[in-house]
Protein backbone atom coordinates (compact mmCIF):
# COMPACT_ATOMS: atom_id res chain seq x y z
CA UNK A 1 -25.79 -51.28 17.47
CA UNK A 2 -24.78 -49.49 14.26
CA UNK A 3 -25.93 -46.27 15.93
CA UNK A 4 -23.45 -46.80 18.99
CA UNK A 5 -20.57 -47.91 16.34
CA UNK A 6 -21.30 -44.60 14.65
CA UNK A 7 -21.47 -42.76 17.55
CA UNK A 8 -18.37 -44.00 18.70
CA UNK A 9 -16.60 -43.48 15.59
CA UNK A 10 -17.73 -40.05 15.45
CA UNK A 11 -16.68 -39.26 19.17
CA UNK A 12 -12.86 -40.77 17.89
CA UNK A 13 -12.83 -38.19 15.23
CA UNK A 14 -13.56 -35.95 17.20
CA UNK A 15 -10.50 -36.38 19.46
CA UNK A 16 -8.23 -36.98 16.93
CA UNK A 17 -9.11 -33.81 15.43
CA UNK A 18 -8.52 -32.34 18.79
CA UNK A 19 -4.80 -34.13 19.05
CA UNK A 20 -4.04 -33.19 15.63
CA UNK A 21 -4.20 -29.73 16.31
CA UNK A 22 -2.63 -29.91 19.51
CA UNK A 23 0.17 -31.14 17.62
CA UNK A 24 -0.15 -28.64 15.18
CA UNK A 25 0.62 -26.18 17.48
CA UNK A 26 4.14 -27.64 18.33
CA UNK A 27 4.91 -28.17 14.76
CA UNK A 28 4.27 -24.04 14.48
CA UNK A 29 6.60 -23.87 17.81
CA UNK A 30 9.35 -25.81 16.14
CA UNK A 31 9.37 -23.88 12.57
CA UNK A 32 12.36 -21.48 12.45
CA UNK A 33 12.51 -17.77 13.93
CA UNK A 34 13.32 -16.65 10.13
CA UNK A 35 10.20 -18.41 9.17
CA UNK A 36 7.82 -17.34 11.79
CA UNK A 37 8.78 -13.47 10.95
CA UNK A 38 7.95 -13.90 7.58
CA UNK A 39 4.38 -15.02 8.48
CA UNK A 40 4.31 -12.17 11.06
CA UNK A 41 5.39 -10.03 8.48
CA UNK A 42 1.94 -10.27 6.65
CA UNK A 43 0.31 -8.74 9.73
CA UNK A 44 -0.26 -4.99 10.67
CA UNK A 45 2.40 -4.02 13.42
CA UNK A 46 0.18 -3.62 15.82
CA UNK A 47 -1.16 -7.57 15.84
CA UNK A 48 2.28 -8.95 14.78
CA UNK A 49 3.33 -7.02 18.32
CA UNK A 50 0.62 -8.44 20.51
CA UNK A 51 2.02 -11.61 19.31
CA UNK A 52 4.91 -11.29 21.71
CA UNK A 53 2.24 -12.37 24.39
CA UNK A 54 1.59 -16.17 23.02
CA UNK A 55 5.12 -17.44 24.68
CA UNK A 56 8.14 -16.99 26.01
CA UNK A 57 9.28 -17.64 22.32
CA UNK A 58 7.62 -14.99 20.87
CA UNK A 59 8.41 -11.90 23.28
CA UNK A 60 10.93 -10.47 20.60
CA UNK A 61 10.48 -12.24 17.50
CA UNK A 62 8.34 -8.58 16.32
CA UNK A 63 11.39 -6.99 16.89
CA UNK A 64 13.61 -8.44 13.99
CA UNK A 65 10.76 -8.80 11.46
CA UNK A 66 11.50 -7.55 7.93
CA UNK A 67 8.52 -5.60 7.49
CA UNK A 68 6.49 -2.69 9.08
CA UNK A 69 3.15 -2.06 8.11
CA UNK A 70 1.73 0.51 10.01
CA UNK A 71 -2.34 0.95 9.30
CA UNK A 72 -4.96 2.92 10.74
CA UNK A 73 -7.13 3.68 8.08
CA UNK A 74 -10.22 4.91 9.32
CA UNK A 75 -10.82 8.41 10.61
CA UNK A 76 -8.99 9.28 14.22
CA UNK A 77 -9.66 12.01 16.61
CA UNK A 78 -7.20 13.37 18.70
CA UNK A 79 -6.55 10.42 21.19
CA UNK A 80 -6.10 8.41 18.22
CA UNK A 81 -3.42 10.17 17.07
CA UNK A 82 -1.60 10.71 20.38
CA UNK A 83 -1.80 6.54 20.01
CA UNK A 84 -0.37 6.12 16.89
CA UNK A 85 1.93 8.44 17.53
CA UNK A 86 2.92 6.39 21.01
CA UNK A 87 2.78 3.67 18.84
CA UNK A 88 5.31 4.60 16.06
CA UNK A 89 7.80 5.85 18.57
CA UNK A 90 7.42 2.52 20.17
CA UNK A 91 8.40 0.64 17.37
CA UNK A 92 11.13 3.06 16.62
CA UNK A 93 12.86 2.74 20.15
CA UNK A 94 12.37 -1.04 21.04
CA UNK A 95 13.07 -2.73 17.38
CA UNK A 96 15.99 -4.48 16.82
CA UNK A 97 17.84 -1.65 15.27
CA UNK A 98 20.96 -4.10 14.38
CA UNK A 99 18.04 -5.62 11.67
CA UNK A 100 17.77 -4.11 8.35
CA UNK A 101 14.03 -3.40 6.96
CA UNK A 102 13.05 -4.86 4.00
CA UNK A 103 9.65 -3.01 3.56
CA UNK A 104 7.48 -0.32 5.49
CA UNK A 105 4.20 0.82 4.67
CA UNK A 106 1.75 3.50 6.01
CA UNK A 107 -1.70 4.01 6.06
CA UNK A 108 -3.27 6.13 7.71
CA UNK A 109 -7.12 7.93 7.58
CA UNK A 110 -8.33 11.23 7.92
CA UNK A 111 -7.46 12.90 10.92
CA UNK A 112 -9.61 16.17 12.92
CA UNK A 113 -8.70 19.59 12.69
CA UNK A 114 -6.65 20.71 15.80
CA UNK A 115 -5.13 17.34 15.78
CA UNK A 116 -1.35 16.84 16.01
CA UNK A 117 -0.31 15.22 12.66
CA UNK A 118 0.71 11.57 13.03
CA UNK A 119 4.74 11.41 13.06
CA UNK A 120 5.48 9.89 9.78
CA UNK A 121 7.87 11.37 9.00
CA UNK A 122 10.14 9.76 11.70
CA UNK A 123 8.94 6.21 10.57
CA UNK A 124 9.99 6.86 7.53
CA UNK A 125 13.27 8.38 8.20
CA UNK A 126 13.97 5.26 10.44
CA UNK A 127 12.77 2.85 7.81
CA UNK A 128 15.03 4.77 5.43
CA UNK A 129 17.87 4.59 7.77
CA UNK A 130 17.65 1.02 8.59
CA UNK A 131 17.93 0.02 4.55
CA UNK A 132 14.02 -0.14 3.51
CA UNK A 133 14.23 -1.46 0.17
CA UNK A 134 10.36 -0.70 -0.20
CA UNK A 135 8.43 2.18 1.01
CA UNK A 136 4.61 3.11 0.48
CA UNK A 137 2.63 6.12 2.66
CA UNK A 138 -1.03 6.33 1.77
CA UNK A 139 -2.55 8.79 3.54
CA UNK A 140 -6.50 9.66 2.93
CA UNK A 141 -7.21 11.96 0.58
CA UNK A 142 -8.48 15.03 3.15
CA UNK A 143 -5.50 15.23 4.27
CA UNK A 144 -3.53 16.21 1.11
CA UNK A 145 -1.85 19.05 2.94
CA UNK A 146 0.41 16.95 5.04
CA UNK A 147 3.66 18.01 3.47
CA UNK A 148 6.98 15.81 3.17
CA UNK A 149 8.81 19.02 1.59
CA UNK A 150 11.47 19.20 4.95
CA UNK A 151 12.11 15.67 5.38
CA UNK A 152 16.27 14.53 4.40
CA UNK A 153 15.34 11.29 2.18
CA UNK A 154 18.71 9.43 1.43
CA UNK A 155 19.17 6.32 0.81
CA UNK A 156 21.65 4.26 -0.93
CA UNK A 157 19.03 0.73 -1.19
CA UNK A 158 15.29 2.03 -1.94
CA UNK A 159 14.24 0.57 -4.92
CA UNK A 160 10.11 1.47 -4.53
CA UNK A 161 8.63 4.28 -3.35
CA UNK A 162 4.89 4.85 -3.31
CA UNK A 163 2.99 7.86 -2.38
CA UNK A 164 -0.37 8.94 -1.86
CA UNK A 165 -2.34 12.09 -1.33
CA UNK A 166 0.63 14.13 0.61
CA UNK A 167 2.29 17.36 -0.80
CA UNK A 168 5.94 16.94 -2.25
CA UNK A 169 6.99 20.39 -2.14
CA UNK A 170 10.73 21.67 -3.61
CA UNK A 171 12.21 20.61 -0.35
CA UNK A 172 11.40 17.08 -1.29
CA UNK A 173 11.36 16.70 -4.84
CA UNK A 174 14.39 18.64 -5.79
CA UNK A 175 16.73 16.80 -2.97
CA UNK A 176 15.62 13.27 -3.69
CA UNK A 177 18.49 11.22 -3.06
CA UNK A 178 17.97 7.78 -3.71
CA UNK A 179 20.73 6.09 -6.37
CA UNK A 180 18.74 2.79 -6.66
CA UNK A 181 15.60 4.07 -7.23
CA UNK A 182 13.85 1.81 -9.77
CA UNK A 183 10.32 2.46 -9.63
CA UNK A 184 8.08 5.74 -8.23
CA UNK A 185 4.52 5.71 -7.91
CA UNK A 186 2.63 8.98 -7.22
CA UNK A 187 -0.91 9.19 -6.26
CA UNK A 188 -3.33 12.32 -5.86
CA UNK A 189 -0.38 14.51 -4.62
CA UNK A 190 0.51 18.10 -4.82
CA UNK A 191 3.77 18.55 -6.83
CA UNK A 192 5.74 21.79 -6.38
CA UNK A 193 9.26 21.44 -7.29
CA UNK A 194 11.83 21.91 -10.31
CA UNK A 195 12.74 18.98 -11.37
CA UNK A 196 12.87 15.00 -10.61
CA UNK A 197 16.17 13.63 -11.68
CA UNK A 198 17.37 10.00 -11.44
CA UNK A 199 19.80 8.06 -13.40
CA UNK A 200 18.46 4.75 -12.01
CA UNK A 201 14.79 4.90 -12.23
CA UNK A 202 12.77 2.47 -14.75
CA UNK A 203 9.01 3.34 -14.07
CA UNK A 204 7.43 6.35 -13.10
CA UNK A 205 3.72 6.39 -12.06
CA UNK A 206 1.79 9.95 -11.55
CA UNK A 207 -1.72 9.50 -11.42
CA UNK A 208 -4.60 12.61 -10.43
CA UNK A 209 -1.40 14.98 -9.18
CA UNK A 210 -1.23 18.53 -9.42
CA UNK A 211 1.50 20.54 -10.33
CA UNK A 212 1.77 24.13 -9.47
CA UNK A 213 4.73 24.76 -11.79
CA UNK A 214 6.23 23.47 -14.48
CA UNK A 215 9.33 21.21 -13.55
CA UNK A 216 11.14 18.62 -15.39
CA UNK A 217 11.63 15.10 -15.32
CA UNK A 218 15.41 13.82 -15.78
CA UNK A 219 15.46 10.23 -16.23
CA UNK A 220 17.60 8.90 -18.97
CA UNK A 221 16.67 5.03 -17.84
CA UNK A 222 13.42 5.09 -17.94
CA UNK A 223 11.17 2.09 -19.71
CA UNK A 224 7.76 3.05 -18.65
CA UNK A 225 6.11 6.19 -18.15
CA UNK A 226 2.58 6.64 -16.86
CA UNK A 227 1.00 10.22 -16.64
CA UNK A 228 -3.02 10.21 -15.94
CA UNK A 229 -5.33 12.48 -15.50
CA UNK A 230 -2.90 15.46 -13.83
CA UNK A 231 -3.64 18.90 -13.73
CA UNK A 232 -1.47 21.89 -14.66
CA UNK A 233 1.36 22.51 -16.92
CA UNK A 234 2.49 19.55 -18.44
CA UNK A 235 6.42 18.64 -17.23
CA UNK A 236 9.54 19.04 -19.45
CA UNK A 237 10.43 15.60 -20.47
CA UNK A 238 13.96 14.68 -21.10
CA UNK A 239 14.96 12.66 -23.55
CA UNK A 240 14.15 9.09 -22.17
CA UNK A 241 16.57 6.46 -24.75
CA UNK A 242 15.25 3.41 -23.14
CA UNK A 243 11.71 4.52 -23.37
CA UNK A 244 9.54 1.56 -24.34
CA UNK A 245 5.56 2.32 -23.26
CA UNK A 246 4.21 5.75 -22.49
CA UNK A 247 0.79 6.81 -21.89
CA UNK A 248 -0.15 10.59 -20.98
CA UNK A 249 -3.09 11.86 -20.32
CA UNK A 250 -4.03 15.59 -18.94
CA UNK A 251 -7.12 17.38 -17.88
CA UNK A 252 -7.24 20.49 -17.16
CA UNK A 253 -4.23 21.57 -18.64
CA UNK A 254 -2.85 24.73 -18.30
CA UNK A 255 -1.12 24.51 -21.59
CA UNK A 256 -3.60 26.13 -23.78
CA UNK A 257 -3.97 28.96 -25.82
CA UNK A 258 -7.53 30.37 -26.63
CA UNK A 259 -6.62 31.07 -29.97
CA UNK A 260 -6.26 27.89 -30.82
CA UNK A 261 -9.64 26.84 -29.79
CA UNK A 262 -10.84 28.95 -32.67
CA UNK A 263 -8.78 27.22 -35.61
CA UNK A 264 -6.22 30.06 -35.34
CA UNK A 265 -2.81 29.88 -34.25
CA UNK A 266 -0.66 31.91 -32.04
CA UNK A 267 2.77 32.98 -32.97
CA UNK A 268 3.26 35.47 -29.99
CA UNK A 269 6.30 34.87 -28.09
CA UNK A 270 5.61 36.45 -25.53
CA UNK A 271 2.37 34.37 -24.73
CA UNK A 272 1.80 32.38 -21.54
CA UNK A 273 0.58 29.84 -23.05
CA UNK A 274 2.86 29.54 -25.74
CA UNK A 275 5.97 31.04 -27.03
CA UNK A 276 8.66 28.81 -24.82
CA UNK A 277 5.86 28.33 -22.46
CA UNK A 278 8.00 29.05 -18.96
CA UNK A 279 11.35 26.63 -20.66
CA UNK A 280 13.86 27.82 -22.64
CA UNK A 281 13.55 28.07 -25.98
CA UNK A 282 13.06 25.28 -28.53
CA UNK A 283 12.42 22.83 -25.68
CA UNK A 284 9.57 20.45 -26.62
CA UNK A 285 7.51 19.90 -23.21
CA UNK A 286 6.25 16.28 -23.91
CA UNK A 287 7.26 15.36 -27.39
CA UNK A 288 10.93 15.28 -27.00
CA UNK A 289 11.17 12.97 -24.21
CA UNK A 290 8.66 10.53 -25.13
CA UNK A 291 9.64 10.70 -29.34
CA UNK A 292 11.74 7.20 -28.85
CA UNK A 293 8.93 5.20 -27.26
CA UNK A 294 7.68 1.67 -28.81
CA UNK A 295 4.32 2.56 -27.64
CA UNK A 296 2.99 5.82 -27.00
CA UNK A 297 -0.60 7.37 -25.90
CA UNK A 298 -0.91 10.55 -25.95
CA UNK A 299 -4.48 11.97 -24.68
CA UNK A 300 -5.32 15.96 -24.03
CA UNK A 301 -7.67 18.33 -24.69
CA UNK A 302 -7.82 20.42 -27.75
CA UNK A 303 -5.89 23.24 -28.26
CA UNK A 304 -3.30 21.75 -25.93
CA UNK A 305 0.28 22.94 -26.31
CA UNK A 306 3.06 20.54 -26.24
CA UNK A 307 6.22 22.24 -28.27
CA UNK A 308 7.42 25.95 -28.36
CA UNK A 309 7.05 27.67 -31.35
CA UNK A 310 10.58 29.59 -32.24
């Protein structure tokens, strides 16, 4: 008798279990559409789209969510490109275009030689466009050659942009245009350009990039500066007032004289490596910019050369 109470117990779970979830799916039915985009929002696009298949509900709640994240991070051959592709210019001509973005991230793998290059560029000029307040583009690293140097960034409410293993050529770098710009992270790029100048920006990020001139950095607001492990000439740094933590680290650098590798020291003007090394002269290429910082790590090789000699 106790093993038939039991049982029967047990089966009553079981199908209370079963109503309570029933249920549970009409309490998710009855949340708000605000709410139910912000859980979509956590989703890749391409699942947060195939939700518009659950219910009648659903068919265009993708369309005003807050948030793109486009991912495809494993390797794709030719029809995976022409995909993505189809799918980014989806999402570009059947979202809600009266929504603003708050967020849009890409990430996308290697891709085969021969391939078209995935458009994304146009995601990101629509993100920009529609008032992205975040933007990140990871690419993998093989495909460091994918340039963003002819792309027209402007935007009057990006606050974060991230990048990763693309090229930022003068095109980009010299014409960024982005007056509430607070934080830039840069990740295993290729940096040819002039200068980066912003009166707005608080934190700037360059980690394993290479630069293929020497350009200056322009930003007066500043609080925390972050240079790791780049290679070539160090950049000018403008006084930075506000300055509060820097760390700088360089391998590789560029900025070296062989003399001074041998205890000498080199007084020639007219050297490469030193003399106003490429700025004009009496600039200080790291020490004058960072010289007001609370905290301050400075890390290079020996013989490195951080101030022109007059």
């Amino acid at each position: 008798m106790r093993q038939e109470g039991a049982d029967v117990r047990g089966s009553h779970k079981i199908k209370k279990t079963a109503a309570d979830v029933e249920g549970g799916g009409e309490w998710i039915n009855a949340l708000p559409e605000e709410v139910l985009q912000h859980v979509m929002s956590f989703l890749p696009a391409k699942q947060a789209v195939r939700t518009c298949v659950l219910a009648r509900r659903w068919r265009h709640l993708w369309k005003s969510m807050p948030v793109l994240r486009v991912f495809h991070p494993w390797y794709l051959n030719k029809h995976d490109v022409r995909n993505l592709n189809r799918f980014m210019n989806c999402l570009i001509r059947y979202r809600d275009r009266r929504m603003p973005l708050d967020t849009c991230e890409i990430k996308i793998g290697a891709f085969g030689e021969g391939c078209v290059e995935p458009q994304v560029d146009s995601l990101i000029r629509y993100a920009l466009l529609h008032k992205a307040r975040i933007m990140k583009v990871e690419l993998q690293e093989h495909n460091d050659n994918f340039s963003l140097a002819k792309l027209p960034l402007i935007s009057q409410r990006l606050t974060r942009l991230e990048l990763s293993n693309v090229s930022l050529l003068c095109g980009f770098v010299d014409s960024l245009s982005f007056p509430a710009l607070e934080a830039l992270w840069i990740k295993c790029c290729h940096i040819d350009g002039e200068k980066i100048s912003s009166q707005s920006l608080k934190e700037l990020t360059m980690i394993d990039c290479i630069f293929f001139r020497q350009f200056r950095i322009s930003a007066p607001s500043l609080v925390r500066l972050e240079i790791t492990d780049c290679v070539g000439k160090a950049p000018v740094l403008e006084i930075m007032p506000s300055l509060v933590k820097a760390f700088i680290r360089f391998r590789d650098s560029r900025d070296i004289c062989g003399k001074e590798e041998f205890g000498g020291s080199c007084t020639n003007a007219s050297c490469d490596n030193c003399g106003a090394n490429g700025v004009d002269s009496g600039d200080c290429v790291l020490l004058k910019g960072i010289s007001m910082a609370k905290s301050l790590e400075l890390v290079t090789e020996p013989g490195a050369y951080m101030y022109s000699v007059n």
